[in-house]
N, C-alpha and C. Protein backbone atom coordinates (compact mmCIF):
# COMPACT_ATOMS: atom_id res chain seq x y z
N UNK A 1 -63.62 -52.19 45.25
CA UNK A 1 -64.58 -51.36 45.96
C UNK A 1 -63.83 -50.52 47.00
N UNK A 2 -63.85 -49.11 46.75
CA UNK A 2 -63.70 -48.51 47.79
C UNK A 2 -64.11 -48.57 49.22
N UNK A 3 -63.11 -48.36 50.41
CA UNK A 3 -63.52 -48.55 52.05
C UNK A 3 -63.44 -46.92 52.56
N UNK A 4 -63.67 -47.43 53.70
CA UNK A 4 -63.82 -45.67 54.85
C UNK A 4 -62.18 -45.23 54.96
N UNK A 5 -61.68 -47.00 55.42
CA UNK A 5 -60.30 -46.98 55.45
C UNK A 5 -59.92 -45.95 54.16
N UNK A 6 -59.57 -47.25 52.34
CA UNK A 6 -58.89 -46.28 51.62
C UNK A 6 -59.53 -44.70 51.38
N UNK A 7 -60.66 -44.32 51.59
CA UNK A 7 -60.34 -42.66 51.52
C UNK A 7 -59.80 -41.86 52.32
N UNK A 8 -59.81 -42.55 54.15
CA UNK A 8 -59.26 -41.81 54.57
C UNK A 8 -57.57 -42.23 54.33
N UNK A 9 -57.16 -43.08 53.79
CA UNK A 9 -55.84 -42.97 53.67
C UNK A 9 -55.43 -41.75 52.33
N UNK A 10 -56.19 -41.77 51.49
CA UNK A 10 -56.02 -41.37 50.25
C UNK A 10 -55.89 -39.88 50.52
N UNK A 11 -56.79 -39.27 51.75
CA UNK A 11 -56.73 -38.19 51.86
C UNK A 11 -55.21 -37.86 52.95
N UNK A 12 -55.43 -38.63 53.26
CA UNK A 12 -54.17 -38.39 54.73
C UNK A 12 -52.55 -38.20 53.57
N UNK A 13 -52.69 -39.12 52.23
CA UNK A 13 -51.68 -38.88 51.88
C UNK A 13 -51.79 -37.94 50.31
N UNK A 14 -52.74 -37.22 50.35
CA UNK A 14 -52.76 -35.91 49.26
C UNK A 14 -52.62 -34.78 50.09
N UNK A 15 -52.18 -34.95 51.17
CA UNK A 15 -51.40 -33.90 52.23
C UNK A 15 -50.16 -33.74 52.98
N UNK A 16 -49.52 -35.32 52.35
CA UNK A 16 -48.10 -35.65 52.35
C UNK A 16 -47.33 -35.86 53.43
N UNK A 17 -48.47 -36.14 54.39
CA UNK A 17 -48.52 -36.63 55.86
C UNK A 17 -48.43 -38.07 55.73
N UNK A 18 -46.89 -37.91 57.22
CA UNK A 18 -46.94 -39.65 57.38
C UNK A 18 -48.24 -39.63 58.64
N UNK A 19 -48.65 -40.86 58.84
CA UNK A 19 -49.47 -41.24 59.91
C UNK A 19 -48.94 -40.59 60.95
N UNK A 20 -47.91 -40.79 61.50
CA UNK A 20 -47.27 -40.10 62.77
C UNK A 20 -47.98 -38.63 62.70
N UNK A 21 -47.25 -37.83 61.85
CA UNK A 21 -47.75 -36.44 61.86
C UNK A 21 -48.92 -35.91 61.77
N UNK A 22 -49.87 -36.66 60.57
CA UNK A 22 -51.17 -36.62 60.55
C UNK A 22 -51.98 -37.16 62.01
N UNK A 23 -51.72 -38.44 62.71
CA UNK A 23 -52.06 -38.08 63.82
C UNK A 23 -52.29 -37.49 65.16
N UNK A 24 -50.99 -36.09 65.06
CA UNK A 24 -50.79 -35.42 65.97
C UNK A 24 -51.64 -34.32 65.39
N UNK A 25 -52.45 -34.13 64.51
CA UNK A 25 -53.11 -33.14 63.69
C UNK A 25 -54.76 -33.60 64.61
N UNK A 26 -54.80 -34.50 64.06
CA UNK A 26 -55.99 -35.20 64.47
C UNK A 26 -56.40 -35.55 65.64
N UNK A 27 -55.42 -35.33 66.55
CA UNK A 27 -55.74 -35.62 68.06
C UNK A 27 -55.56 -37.13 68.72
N UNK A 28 -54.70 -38.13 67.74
CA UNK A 28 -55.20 -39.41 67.94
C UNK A 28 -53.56 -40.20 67.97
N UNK A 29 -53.68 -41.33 68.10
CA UNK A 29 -52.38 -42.33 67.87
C UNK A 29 -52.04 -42.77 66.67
N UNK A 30 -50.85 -42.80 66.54
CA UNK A 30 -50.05 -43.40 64.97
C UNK A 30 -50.72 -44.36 64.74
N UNK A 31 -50.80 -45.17 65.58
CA UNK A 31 -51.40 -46.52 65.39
C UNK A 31 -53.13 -46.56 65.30
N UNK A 32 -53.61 -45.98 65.88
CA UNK A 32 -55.73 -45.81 65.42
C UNK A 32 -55.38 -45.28 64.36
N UNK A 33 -55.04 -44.47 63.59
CA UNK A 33 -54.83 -43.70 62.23
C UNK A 33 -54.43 -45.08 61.35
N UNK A 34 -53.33 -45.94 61.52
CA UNK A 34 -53.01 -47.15 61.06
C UNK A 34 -54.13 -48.06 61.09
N UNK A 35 -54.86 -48.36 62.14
CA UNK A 35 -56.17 -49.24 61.91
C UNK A 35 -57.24 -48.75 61.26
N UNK A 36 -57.52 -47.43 61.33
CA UNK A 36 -58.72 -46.63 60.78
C UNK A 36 -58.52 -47.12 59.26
N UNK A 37 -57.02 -47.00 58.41
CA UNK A 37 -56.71 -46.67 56.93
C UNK A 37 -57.07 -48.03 56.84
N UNK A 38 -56.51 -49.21 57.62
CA UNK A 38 -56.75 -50.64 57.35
C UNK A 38 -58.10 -51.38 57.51
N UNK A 39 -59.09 -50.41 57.81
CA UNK A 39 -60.04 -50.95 58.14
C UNK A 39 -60.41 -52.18 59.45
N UNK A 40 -59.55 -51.93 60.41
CA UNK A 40 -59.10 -53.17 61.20
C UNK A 40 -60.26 -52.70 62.80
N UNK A 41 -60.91 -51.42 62.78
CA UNK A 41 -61.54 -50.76 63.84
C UNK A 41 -62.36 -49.91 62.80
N UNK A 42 -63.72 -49.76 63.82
CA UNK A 42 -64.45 -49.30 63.23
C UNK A 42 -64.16 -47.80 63.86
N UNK A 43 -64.19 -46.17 63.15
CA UNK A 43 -63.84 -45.18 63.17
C UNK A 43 -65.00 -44.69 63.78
N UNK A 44 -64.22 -43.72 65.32
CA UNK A 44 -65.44 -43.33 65.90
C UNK A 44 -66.27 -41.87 65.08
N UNK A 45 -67.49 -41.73 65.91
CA UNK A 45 -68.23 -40.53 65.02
C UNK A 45 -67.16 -39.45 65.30
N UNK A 46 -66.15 -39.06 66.13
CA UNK A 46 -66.23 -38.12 66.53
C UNK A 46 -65.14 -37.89 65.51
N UNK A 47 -64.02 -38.75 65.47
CA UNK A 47 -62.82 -38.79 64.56
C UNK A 47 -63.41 -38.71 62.87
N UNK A 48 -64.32 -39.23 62.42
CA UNK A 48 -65.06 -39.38 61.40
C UNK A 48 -65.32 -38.25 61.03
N UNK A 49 -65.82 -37.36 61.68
CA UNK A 49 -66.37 -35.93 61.84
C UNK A 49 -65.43 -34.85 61.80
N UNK A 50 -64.41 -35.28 62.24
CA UNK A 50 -62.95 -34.01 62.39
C UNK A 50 -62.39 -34.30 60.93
N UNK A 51 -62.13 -35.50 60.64
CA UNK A 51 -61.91 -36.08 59.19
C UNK A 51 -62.51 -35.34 58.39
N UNK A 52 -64.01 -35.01 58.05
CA UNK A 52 -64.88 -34.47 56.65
C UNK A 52 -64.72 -33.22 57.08
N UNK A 53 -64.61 -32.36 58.48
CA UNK A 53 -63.99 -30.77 58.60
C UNK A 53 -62.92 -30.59 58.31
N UNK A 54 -61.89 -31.44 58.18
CA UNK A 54 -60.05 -30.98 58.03
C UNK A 54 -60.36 -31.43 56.19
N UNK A 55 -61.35 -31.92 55.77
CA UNK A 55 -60.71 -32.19 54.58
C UNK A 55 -61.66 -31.54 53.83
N UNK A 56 -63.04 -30.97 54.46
CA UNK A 56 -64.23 -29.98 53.92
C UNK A 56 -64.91 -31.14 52.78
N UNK A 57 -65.06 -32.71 53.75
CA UNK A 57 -66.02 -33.62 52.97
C UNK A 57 -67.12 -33.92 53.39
N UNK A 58 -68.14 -34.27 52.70
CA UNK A 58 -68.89 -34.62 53.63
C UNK A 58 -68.79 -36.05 54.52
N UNK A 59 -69.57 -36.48 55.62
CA UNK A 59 -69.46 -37.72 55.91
C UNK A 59 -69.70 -38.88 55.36
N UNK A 60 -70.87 -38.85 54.53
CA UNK A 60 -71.74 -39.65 53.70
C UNK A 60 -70.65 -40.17 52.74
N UNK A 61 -69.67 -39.33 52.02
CA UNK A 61 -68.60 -39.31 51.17
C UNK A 61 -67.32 -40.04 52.11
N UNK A 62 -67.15 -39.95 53.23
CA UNK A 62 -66.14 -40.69 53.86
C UNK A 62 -66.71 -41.96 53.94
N UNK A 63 -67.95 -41.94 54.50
CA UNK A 63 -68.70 -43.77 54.74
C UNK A 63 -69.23 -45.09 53.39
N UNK A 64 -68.64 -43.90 52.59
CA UNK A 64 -68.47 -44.46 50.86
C UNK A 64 -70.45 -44.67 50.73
N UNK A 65 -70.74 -44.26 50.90
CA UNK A 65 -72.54 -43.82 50.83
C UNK A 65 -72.94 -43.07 49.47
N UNK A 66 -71.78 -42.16 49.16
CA UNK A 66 -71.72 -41.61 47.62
C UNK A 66 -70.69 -41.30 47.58
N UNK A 67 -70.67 -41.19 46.04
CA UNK A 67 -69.08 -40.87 45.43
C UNK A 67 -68.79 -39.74 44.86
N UNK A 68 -70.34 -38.79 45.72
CA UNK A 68 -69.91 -37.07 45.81
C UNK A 68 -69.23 -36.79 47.18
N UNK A 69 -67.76 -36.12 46.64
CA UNK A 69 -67.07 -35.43 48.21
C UNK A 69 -68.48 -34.76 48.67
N UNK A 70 -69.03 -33.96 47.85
CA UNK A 70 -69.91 -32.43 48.55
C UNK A 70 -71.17 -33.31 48.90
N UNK A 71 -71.28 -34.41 49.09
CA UNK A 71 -72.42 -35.04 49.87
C UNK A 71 -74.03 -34.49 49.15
N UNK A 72 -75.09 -34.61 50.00
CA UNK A 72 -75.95 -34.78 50.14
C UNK A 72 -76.66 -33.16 50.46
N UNK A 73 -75.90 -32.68 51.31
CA UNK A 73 -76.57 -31.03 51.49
C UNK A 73 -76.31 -30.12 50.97
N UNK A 74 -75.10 -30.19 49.51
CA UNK A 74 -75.02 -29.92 48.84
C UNK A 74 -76.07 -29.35 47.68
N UNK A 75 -77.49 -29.97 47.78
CA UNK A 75 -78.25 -30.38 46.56
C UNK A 75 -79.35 -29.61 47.37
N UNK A 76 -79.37 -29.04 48.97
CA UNK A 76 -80.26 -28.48 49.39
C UNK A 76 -80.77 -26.76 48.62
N UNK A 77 -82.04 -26.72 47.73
CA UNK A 77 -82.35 -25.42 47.67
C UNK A 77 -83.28 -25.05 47.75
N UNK A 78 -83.14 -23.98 48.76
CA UNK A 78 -83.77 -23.33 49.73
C UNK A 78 -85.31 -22.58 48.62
N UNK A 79 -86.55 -22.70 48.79
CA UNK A 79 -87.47 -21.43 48.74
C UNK A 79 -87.32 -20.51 48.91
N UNK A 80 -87.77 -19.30 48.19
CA UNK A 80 -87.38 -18.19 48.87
C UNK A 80 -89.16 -17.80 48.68
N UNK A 81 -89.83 -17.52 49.86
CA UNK A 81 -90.80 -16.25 49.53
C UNK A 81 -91.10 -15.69 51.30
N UNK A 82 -91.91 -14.59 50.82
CA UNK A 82 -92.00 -13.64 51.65
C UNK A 82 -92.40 -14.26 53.21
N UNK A 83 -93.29 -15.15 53.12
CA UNK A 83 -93.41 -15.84 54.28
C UNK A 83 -92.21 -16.62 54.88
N UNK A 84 -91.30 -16.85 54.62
CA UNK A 84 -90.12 -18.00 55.19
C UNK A 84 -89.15 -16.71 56.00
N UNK A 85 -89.77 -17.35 57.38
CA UNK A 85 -88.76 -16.45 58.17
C UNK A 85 -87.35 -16.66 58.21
N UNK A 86 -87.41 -18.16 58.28
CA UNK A 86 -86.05 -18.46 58.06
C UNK A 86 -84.77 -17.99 57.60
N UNK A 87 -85.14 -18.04 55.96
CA UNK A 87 -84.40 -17.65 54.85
C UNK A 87 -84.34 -16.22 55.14
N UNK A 88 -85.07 -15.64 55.70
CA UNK A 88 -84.93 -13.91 56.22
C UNK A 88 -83.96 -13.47 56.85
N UNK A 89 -83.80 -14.66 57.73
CA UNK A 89 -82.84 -14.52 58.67
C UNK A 89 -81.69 -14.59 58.53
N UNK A 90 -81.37 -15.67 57.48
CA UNK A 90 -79.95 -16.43 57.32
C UNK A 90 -79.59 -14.97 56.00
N UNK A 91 -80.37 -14.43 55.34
CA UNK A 91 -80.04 -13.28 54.54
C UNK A 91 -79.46 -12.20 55.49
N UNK A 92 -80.62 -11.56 56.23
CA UNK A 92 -80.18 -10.62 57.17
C UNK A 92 -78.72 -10.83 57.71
N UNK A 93 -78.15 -12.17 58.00
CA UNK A 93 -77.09 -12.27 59.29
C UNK A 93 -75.90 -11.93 58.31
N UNK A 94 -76.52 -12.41 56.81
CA UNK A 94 -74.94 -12.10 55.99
C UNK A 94 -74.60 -11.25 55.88
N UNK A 95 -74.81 -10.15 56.11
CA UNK A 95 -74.67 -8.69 55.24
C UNK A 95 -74.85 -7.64 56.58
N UNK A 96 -73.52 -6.93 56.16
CA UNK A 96 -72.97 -5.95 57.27
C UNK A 96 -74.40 -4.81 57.26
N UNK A 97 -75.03 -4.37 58.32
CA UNK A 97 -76.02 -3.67 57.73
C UNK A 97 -75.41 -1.77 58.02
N UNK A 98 -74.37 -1.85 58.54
CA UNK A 98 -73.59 -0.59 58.02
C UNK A 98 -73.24 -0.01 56.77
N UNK A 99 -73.17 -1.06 55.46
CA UNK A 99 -72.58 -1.31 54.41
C UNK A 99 -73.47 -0.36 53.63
N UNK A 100 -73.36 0.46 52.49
CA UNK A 100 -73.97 0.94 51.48
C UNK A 100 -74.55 -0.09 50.56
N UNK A 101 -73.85 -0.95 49.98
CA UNK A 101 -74.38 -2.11 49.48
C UNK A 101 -75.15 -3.37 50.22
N UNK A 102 -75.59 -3.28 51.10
CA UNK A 102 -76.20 -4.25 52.01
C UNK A 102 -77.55 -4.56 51.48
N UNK A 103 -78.64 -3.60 51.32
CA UNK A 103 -79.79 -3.71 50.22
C UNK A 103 -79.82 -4.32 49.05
N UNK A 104 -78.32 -3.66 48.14
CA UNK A 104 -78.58 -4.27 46.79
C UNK A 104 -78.11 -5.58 47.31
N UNK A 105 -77.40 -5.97 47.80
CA UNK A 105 -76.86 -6.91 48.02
C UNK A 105 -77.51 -8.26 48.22
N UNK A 106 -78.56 -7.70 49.31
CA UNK A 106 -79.44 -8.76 49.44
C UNK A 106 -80.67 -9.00 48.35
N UNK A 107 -80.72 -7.79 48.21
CA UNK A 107 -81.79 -7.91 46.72
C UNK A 107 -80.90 -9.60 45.46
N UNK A 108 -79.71 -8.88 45.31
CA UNK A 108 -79.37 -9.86 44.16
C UNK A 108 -79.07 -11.50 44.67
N UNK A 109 -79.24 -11.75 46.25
CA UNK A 109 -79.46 -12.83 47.07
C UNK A 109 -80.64 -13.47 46.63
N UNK A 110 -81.62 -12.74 47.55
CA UNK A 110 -82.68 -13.13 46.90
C UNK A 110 -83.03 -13.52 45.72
N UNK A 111 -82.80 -12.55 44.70
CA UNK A 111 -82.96 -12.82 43.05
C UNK A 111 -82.41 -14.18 42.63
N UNK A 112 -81.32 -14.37 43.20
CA UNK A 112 -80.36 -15.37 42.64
C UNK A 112 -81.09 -17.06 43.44
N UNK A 113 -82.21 -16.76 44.29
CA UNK A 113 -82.32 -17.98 44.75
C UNK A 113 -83.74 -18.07 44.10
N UNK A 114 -84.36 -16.79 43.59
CA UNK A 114 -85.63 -17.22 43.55
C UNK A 114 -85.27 -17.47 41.88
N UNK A 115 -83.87 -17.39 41.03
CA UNK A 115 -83.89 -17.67 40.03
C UNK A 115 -83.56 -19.78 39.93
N UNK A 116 -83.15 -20.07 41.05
CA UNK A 116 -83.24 -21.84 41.52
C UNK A 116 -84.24 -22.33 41.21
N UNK A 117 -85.72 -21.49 41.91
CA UNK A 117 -86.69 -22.19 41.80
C UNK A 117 -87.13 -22.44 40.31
N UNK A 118 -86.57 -21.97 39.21
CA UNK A 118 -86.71 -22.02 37.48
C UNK A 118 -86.43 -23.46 36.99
């Protein structure tokens, strides 16, 4: 059975980092990096959290919760209709609105999410 420990070791060494170095990355001691991999201390949120950003996992996937890296929010898809301000918004912010293509652009956004809901 996989631990929190072996993935984060597994990852620390598909980057060819000794502990020493990898912990000067991480902000932390040779030795917490050594207990974290051994499972010997429980790993704080905060280190846990810098962990699934330096390695672009999710957490759920470090806490062995699933045995998808891309976690859980991965699987989030969004509605799209005219009422959801939301989704208006997060469209609008992408797209340079200087751009000539900014319209179609968002048009084939849209299209492409309201083709999800299929």
């Amino acid at each position: 059975m996989e631990t929190i420990g072996s993935r984060l070791k597994a990852f620390r060494k598909s980057t060819r980092l000794s502990q020493q170095k990898f912990s000067e990355l991480a902000g932390a001691s040779q030795s917490s990096i050594n207990r974290f991999e051994n499972n010997q201390v429980d790993i704080p949120h905060k280190v846990l959290l810098w962990y699934a950003d330096y390695f672009d996992v999710s957490a759920d996937y470090l806490l062995c919760r699933t045995d998808n890296p891309q976690g859980k929010l991965y699987e989030c898809k969004p509605v799209y209709n005219e009422d959801n301000e939301e989704l208006k918004l997060f469209i609008e912010m992408c797209f340079d609105p200087e751009s000539s293509m900014n319209k179609r652009l968002k048009q084939a956004l849209i299209n492409m999410v309201e083709e999800g809901k299929k």
